[in-house]
Each structure stands twice: as structure tokens, then as C-alpha cells.
Protein backbone atom coordinates (compact mmCIF):
# COMPACT_ATOMS: atom_id res chain seq x y z
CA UNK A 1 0.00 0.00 0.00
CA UNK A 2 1.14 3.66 -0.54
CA UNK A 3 -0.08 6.60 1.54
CA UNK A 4 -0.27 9.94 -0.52
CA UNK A 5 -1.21 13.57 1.47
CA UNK A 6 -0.59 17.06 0.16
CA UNK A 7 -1.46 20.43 1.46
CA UNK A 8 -5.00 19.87 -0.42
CA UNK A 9 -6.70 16.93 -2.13
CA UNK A 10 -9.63 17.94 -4.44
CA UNK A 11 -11.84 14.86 -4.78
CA UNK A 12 -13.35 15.66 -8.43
CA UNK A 13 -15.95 18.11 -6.18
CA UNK A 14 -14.66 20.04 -3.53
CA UNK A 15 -11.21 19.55 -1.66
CA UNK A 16 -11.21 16.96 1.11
CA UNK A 17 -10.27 17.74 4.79
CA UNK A 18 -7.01 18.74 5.79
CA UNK A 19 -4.86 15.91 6.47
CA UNK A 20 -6.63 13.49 4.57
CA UNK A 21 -4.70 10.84 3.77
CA UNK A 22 -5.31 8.71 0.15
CA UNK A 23 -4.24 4.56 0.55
CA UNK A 24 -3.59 3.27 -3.07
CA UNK A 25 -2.64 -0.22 -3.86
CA UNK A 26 -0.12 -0.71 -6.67
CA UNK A 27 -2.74 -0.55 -9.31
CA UNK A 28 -3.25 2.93 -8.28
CA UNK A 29 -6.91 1.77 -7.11
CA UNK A 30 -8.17 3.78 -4.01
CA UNK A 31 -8.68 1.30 -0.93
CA UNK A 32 -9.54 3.85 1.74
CA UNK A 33 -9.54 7.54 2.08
CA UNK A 34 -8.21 8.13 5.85
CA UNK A 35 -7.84 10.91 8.97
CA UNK A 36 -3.80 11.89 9.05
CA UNK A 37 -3.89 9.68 12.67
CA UNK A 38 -5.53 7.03 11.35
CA UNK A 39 -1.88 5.46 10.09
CA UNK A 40 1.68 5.83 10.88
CA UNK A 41 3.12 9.20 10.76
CA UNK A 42 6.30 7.79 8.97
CA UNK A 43 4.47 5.95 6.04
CA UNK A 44 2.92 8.94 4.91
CA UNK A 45 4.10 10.79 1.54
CA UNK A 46 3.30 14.44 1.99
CA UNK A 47 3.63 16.60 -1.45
CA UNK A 48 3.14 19.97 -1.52
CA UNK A 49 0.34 21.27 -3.65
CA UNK A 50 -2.55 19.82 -4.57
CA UNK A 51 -3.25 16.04 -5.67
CA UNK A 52 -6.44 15.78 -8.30
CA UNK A 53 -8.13 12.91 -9.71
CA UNK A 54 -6.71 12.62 -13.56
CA UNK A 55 -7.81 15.07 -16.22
CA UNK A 56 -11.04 13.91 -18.66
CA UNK A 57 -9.57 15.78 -21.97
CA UNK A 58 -13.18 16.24 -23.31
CA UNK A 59 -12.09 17.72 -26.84
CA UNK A 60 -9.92 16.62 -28.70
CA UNK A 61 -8.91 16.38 -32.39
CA UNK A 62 -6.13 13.61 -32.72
CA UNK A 63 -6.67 12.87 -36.11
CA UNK A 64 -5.18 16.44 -36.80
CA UNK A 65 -1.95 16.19 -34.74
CA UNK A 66 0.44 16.30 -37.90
CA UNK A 67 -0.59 20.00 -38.26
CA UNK A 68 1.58 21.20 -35.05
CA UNK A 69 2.78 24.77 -36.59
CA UNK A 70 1.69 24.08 -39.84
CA UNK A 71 -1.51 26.53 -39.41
CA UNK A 72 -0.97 30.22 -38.84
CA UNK A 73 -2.11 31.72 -35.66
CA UNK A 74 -5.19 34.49 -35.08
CA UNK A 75 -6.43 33.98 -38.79
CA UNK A 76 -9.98 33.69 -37.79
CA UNK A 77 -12.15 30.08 -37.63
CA UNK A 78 -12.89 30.68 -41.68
CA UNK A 79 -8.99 30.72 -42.96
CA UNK A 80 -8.58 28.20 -40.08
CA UNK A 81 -10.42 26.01 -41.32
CA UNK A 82 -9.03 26.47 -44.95
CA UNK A 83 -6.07 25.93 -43.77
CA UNK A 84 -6.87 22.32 -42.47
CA UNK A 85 -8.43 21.49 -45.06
CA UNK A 86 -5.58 22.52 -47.36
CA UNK A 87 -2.74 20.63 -45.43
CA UNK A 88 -4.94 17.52 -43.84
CA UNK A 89 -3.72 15.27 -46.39
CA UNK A 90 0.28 16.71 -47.15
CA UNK A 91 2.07 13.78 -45.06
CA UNK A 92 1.71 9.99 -45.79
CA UNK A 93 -0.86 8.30 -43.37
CA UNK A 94 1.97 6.71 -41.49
CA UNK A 95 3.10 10.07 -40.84
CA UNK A 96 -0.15 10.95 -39.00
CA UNK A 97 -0.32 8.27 -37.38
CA UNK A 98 3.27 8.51 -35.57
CA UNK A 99 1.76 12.42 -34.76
CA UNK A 100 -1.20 10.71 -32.95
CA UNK A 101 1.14 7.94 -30.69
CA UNK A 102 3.68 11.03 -29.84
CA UNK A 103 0.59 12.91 -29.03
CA UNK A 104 -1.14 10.24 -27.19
CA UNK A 105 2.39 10.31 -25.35
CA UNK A 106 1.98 13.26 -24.33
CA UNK A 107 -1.37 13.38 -23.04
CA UNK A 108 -0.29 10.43 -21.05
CA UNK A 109 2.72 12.77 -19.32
CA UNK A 110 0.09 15.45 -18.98
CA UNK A 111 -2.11 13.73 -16.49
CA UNK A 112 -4.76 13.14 -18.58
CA UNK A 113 -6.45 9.65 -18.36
CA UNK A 114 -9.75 10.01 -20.53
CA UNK A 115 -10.15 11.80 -24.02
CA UNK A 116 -13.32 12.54 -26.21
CA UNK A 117 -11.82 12.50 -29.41
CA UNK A 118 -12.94 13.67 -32.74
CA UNK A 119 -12.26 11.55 -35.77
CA UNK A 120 -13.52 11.81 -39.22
CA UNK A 121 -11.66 8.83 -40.78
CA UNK A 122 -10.48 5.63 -39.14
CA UNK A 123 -6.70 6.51 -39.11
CA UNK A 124 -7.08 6.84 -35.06
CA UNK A 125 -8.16 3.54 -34.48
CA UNK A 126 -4.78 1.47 -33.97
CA UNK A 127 -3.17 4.23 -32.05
CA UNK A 128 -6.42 4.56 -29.74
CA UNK A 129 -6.16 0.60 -29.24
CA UNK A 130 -2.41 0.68 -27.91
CA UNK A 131 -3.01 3.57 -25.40
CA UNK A 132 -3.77 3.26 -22.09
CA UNK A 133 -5.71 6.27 -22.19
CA UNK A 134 -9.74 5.46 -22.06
CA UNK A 135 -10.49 7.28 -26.02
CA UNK A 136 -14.93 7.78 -26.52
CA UNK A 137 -14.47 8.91 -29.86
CA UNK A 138 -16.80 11.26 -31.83
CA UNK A 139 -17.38 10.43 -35.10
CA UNK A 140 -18.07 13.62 -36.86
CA UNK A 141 -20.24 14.36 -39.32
CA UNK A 142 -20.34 17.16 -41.78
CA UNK A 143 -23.77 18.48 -44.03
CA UNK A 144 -25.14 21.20 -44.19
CA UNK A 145 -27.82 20.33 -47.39
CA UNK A 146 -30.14 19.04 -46.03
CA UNK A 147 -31.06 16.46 -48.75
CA UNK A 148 -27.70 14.68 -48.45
CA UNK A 149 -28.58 14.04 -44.61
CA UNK A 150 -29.35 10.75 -44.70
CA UNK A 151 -26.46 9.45 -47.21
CA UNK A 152 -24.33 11.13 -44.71
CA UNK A 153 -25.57 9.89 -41.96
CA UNK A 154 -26.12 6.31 -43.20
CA UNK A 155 -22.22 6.49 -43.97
CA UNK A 156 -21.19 7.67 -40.34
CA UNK A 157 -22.97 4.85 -38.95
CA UNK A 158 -20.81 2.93 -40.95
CA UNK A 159 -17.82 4.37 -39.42
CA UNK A 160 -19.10 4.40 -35.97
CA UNK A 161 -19.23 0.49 -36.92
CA UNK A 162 -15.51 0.33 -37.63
CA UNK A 163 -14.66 1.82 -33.92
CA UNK A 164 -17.24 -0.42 -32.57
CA UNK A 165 -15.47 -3.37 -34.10
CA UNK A 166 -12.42 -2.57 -33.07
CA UNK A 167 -13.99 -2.65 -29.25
CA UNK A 168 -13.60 1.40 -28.94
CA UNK A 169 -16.43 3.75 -27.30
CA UNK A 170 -17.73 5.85 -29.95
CA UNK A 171 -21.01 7.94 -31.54
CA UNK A 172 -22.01 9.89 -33.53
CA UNK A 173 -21.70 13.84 -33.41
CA UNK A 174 -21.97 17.23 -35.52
CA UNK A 175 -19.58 19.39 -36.78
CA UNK A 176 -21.11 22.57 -36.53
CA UNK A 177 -24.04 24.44 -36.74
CA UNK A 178 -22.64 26.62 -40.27
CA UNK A 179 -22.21 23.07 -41.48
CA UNK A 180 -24.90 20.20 -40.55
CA UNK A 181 -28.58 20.58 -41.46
CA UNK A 182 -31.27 20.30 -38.53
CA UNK A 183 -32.43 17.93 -40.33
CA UNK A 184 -28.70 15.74 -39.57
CA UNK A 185 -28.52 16.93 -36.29
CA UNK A 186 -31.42 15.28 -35.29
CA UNK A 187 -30.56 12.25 -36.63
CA UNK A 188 -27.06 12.00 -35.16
CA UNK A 189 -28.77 13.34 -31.31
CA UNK A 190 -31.35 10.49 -32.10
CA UNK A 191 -29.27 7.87 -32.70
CA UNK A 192 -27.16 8.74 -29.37
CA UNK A 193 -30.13 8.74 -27.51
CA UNK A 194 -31.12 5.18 -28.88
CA UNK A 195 -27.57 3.97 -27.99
CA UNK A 196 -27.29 6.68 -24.34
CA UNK A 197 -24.43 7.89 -25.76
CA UNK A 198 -23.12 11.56 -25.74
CA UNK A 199 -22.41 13.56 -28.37
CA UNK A 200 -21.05 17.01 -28.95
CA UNK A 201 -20.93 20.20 -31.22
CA UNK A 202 -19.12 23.14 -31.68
CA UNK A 203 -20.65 26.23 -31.09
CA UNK A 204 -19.91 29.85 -31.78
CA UNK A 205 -16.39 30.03 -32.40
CA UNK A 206 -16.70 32.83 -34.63
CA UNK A 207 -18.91 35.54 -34.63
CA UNK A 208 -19.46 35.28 -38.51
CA UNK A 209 -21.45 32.21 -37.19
CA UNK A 210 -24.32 33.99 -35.70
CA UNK A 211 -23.73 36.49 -38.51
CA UNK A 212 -24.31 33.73 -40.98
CA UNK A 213 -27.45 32.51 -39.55
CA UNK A 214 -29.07 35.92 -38.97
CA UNK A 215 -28.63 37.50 -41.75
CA UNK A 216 -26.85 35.34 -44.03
CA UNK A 217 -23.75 37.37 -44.39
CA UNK A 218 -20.24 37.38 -43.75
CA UNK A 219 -17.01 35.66 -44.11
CA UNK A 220 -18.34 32.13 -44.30
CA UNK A 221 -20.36 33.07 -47.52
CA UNK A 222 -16.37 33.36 -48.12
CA UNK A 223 -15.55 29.74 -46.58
CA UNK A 224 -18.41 28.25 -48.93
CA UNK A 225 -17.78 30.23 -52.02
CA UNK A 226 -13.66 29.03 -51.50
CA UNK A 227 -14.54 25.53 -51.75
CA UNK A 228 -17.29 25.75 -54.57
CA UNK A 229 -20.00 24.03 -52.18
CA UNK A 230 -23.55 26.20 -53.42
CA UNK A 231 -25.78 27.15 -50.26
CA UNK A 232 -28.81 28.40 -51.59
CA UNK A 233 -30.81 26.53 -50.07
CA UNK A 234 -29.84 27.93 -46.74
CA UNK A 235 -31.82 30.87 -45.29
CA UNK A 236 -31.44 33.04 -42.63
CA UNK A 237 -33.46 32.31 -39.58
CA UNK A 238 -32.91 36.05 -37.55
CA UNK A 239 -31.22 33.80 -34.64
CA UNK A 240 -28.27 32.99 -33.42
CA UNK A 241 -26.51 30.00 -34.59
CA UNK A 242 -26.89 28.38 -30.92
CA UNK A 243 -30.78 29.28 -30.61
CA UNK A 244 -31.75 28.08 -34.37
CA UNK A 245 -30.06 24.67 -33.54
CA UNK A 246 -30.61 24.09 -29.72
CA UNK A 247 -34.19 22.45 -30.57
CA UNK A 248 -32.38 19.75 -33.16
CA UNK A 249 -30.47 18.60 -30.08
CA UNK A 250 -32.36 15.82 -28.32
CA UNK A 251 -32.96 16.91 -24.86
CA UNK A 252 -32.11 13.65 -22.58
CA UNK A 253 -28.55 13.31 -24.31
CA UNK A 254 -25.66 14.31 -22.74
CA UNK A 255 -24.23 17.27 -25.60
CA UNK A 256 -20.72 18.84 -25.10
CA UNK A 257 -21.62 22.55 -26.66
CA UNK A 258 -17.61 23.29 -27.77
CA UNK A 259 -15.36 26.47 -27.45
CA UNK A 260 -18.60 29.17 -27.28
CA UNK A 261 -16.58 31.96 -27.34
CA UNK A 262 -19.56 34.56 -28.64
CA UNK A 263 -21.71 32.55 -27.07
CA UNK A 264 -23.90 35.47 -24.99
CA UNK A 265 -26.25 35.78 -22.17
CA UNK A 266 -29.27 35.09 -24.19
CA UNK A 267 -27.76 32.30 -25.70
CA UNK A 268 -27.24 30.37 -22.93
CA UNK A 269 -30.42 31.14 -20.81
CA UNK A 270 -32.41 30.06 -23.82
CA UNK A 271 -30.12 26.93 -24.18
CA UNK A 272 -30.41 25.75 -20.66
CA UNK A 273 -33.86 26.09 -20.35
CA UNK A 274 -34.65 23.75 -23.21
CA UNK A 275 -31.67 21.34 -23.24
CA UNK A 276 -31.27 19.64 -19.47
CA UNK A 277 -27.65 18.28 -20.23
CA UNK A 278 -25.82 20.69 -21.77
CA UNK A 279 -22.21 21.00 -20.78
CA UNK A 280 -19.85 23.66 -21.92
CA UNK A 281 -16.49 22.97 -22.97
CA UNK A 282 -13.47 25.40 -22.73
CA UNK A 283 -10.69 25.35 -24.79
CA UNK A 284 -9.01 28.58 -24.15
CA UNK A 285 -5.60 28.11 -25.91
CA UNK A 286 -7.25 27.51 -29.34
CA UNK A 287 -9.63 30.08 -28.78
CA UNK A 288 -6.38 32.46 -27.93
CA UNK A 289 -4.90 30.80 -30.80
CA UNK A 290 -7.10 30.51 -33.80
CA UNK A 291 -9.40 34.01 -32.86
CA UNK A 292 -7.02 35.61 -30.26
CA UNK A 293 -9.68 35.92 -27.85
CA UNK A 294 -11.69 33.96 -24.96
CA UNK A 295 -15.64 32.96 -24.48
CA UNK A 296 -16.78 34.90 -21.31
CA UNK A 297 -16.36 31.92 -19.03
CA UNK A 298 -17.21 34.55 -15.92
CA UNK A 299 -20.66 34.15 -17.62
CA UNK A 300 -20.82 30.69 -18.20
CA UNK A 301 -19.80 30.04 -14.21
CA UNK A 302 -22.66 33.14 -13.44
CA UNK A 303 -24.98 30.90 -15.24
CA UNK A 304 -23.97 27.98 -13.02
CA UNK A 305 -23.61 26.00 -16.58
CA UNK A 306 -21.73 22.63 -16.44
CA UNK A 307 -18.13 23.16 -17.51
CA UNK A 308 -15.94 20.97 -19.32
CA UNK A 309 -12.22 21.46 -20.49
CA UNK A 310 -10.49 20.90 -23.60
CA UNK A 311 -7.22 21.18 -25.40
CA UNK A 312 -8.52 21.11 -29.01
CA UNK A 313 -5.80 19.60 -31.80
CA UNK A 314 -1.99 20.16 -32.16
CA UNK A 315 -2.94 22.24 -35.16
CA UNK A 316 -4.76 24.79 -33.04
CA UNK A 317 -2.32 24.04 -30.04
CA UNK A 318 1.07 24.15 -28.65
CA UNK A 319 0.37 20.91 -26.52
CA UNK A 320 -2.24 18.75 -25.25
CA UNK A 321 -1.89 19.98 -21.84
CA UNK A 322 -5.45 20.43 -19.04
CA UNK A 323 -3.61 22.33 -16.70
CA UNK A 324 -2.07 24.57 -19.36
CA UNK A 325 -6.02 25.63 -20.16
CA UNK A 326 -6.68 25.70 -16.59
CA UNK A 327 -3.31 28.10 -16.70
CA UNK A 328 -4.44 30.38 -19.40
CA UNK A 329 -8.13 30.50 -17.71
CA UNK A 330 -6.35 31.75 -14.46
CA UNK A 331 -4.44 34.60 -15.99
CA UNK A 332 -6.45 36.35 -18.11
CA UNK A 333 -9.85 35.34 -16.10
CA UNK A 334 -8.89 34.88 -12.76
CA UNK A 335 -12.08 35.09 -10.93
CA UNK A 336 -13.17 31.89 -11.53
CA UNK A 337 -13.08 29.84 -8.69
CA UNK A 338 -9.91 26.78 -8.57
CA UNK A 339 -12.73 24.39 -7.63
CA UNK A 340 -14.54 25.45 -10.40
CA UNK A 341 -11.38 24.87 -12.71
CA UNK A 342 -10.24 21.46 -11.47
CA UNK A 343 -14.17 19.83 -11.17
CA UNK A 344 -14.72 21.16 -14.78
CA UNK A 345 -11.32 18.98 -15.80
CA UNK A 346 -12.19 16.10 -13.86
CA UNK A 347 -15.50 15.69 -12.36
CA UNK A 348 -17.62 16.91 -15.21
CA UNK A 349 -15.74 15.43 -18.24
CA UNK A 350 -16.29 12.61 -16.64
CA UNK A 351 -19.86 12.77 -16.22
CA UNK A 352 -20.22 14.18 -19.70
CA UNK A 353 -18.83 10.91 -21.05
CA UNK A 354 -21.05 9.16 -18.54
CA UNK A 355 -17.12 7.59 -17.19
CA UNK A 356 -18.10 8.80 -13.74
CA UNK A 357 -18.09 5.17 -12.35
CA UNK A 358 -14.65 5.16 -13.38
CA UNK A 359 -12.67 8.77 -13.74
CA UNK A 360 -12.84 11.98 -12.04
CA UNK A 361 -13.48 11.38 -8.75
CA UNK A 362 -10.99 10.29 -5.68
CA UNK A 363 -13.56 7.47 -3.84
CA UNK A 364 -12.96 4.38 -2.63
CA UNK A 365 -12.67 1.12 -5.25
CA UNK A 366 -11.97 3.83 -8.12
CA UNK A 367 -9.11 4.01 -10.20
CA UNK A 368 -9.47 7.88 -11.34
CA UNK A 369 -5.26 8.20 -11.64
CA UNK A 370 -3.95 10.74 -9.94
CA UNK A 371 -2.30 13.86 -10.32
CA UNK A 372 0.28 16.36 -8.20
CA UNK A 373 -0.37 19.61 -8.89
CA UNK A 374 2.47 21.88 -8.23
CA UNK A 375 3.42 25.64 -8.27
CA UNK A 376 1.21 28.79 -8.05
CA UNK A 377 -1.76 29.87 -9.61
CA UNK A 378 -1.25 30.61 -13.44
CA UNK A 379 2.12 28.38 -13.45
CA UNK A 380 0.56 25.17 -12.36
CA UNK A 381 3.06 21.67 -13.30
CA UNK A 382 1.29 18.58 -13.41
CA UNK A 383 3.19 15.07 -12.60
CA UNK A 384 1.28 11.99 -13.16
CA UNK A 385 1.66 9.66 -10.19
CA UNK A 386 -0.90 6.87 -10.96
């Protein structure tokens, strides 16, 4: 047995009593949870800082990993996006695929011990089977005519078939609002209610978003005219992106709403009272890094919304690093609360990915890994201990 203390233990919830003391077996499992004088002084480890269950990752792109510095920073979502689009494919698949193990790697170093993973191909799969990270991936799907739903959908299924197969969690999800029809978006939040699965989108990265759906303007008129795809079909609905789609999204399935960085007050009032398990993810160093600015995450805590944490891809991303979000978050919105922080990278990705009987929470019988937290607020180090 090992016996682990630190100045503070956060549980996944709230930090534990002072003095607590954690008793872990070799497997890292958690066989009690004890009172400082309930053991020998002497057998105790004592580490300054703060030990955490390990980090749920709860957005990730893996498949994109290969595009570490190829993609300019602060271009804007639109010439983003272009830009993966244009250099996806450059490098020989066994290229990517040596991108995703280093990446997994890292991940690994970083603490983290559960990913929700975006794929759009099945280039992932092998590297998800070696890891011993737990990997839910989200097969995305991509449509925004709505007479092409169902080919599209009928062939994600068929990909979500592959990752079955190959005995990894996955289901179905949408890319975006600019680019699936409500029409697909049902289908997909459907078919991961059928299966109680959750699923996830990503929602107002961009401003031109709600500009788009309003009024049918702005830069992604640009995005679609670039890559010769005709939208006339699509009509403004007066709305923002978030409130045209939030009544696609079937209400009893857990949906990860992703980045939300225009996301306003409105928006998410109207959200949360028709959608009972939304959670919000934050991935402030791709926001910083693909728009040069953050969602108002004061706002989203105000609104007591369910927080998640992300790290996005490498191509949007120096690293794949929780507490390096949780870092960012700190300095340049500091009032959130460190409880807040740490349940919203442990706790609640875990209950997003319905993994709570597993990860992100220190109880007894659990084997949530654990992390030591060192250093001072805004310069946080993570070392993975179990």
C-alpha cells in the first residue's frame, strides 16, 4: 500500500479535509480515504500542492496532430479552417499516425487519463487501441444540405461500426451548426439517444457564425464560395446560430456545446432552459490561438452552466496539456473559482462521457489516476503519479 497527502486533495468536487490521507494499492486503485492519525506518521508521503483525480480531456482532435505549426495563428475560424483542409492530407498516413502515438504520449505525461476524441476517418483507431488512455471517440459528421442528410448519416454509422469493431467507445456527433442541417442533427442526437451515448458540437467560435445565420452574411459566404459548395438553399433564420439549432439537439442526451466563445447571455439562458444536459467545454488556448480571444467563461460560471475542459488539436495548439487551459483561464480570467477549474477537468468530463463510475473522482474502489499539482496559480506543473 502507498499513503499519498498534500497540502489539499480535491476529490473531483470540492477539496477533502485537511490531512486526509489517500491509501492506493499498486494498481493505483483507491482502498480507503483516511484521517492523518488514522496510520503511521512515517508511512505517509506528503507533497506539496494539490493532488487531483486525472484530467477527462473532453475535446480533442487527434486525427489532426500532424498539423503542429503548420496553421498560422489568429487567422480567424474561416482561414482556419481552410487551412486544415488545405494541409490535412500533405504527409503519408503513417506520418499521422506517428503524430497521434507522440501525441497520445503526451497526453499520457500530462495527467490526462480520458479523451473525447474527434475523428472523421479511421486513421485513429490502432493508435487509440495501444493507449492506455480510455479514447470515446466522436465520429463527426459534416452536411449542411439538407437532402444529403441521410447518405451522410447512413455512412457515419458505418464508421461508428468500424470503432465499434475494433472494441472502442464511440457515436455519432456534428460538426457545426454553419455546417450540418437540422435535419442531420437530429438524426445523429437520435441515434445517441437510442444507444445513451453523448455527443457534442461546436458552437460559436466565430462571430461570422451567428452572422451567418441571422442575416446570411459574412465571411463564411467566403468559406463556402472558397470551396465551390452552393448554399442556396440555406436561409437566414434572424437567430443565433446556438438558438436556431438548440431544438435539433435531443434533450435527454448528454451534448458537449464546444469552445462558445460569442456565445452570450441570451444564448445560454435560452439553451439551458430547453436542453437539461448541456455542458460547456473550454478550450481557451485555441480560442487564444485561432481568434485571439476567450468565451466569457465569468458568464458561463454566473450561469452555473456545467463546464468541461479541452485542449482542441496540435494544429490549433502548442500541446495537449489540461492544466495549461486551466493556466491560461487563471491569468487572463482569474475570478473563476480553482474548484470550479479542477471539477470542470475532472469531475464533469467525466460525467459528460457518462465515465463517472470510473474517472474523475478520488472514492474508494476507483481508479481515477492521480495527479500532483504543483506551483502557483497561473504556473501550475502537473506530474502523473498513478
Amino acid at each position: 500500500m502507498r499513503y499519498i497527502s498534500a497540502d489539499h486533495i480535491f476529490s473531483g468536487k470540492e477539496f477533502l479535509p485537511t490531512n486526509s490521507v489517500l491509501v492506493l494499492n499498486h494498481h493505483g486503485m483507491i482502498s480507503d480515504i483516511i484521517p492523518q492519525e488514522a496510520t503511521e506518521f512515517s508511512n505517509i508521503e506528503r507533497f506539496e500542492g494539490i493532488i487531483s483525480p486525472g484530467f477527462i480531456n473532453s475535446h480533442c482532435h487527434l486525427e489532426l496532430s500532424h498539423l503542429k505549426n503548420i496553421i498560422k495563428q489568429h487567422t480567424g475560424i474561416i482561414d482556419f479552417g481552410l487551412g486544415v483542409m488545405k494541409h490535412r492530407d500533405d504527409v503519408s498516413i503513417e506520418i499521422q499516425q506517428e503524430a497521434m502515438r507522440q501525441a497520445d504520449q503526451e497526453m499520457q505525461r500530462q495527467g490526462i487519463v480520458a479523451v473525447g476524441d474527434i475523428s472523421n476517418s479511421s486513421s485513429s483507431i490502432q493508435v487509440k487501441q495501444n493507449s492506455t488512455l480510455h479514447y470515446h471517440t466522436f465520429v463527426e459528421l459534416i452536411a449542411l444540405n439538407p437532402e444529403r442528410a441521410n447518405l451522410v448519416f447512413g455512412s457515419g454509422k458505418e464508421l461508428l461500426a468500424e470503432f465499434h469493431k475494433a472494441k472502442l467507445s464511440a457515436s455519432l456527433v456534428a460538426h457545426a451548426p454553419y455546417s450540418v442541417s437540422l435535419e442531420l442533427i437530429k438524426k445523429i442526437t437520435d441515434n445517441c439517444h437510442d444507444s445513451d451515448q453523448p455527443t457534442s458540437i461546436h458552437n460559436q467560435e466565430s462571430n461570422e457564425e451567428n452572422n451567418f445565420f441571422k442575416f446570411k452574411s459574412g465571411d463564411y459566404l467566403r468559406l463556402y464560395d472558397t470551396i465551390n459548395v452552393p448554399i442556396n438553399y440555406f436561409k437566414a433564420t434572424g437567430k443565433s446560430s446556438l438558438q436556431t439549432i438548440i431544438s435539433s439537439l435531443h434533450t435527454e442526451v448528454n451534448t458537449l456545446l464546444v469552445h462558445n466563445t460569442f456565445s452570450n447571455k441570451e444564448d445560454i439562458e435560452k439553451a439551458e432552459q430547453l436542453h437539461s444536459k448541456l455542458f460547456w467545454c473550454l478550450c481557451p488556448n485555441a480560442n487564444l490561438y485561432i481568434e485571439n480571444t476567450l468565451p466569457n467563461i465569468n458568464l458561463l460560471y454566473s450561469q452555473n452552466c456545467h463546464l468541461t475542459i479541452g485542449t482542441d488539436s496540435l494544429a490549433s495548439n502548442k500541446g495537449l496539456s489540461i492544466i495549461e487551459e486551466i493556466n491560461s483561464i487563471i491569468k487572463l480570467q482569474p475570478h473563476i473559482p480553482l474548484e470550479i477549474l479542477l471539477s470542470a477537468a475532472t469531475h464533469q468530463g467525466a460525467k459528460f462521457l457518462k465515465l463517472e463510475n470510473s474517472f474523475g473522482m478520488i472514492e474508494k474502489a476507483k481508479i481515477p489516476g492521480i495527479n500532483h499539482i504543483s506551483g502557483n496559480a497561473g504556473n501550475y506543473k502537473v506530474v502523473k503519479l498513478y
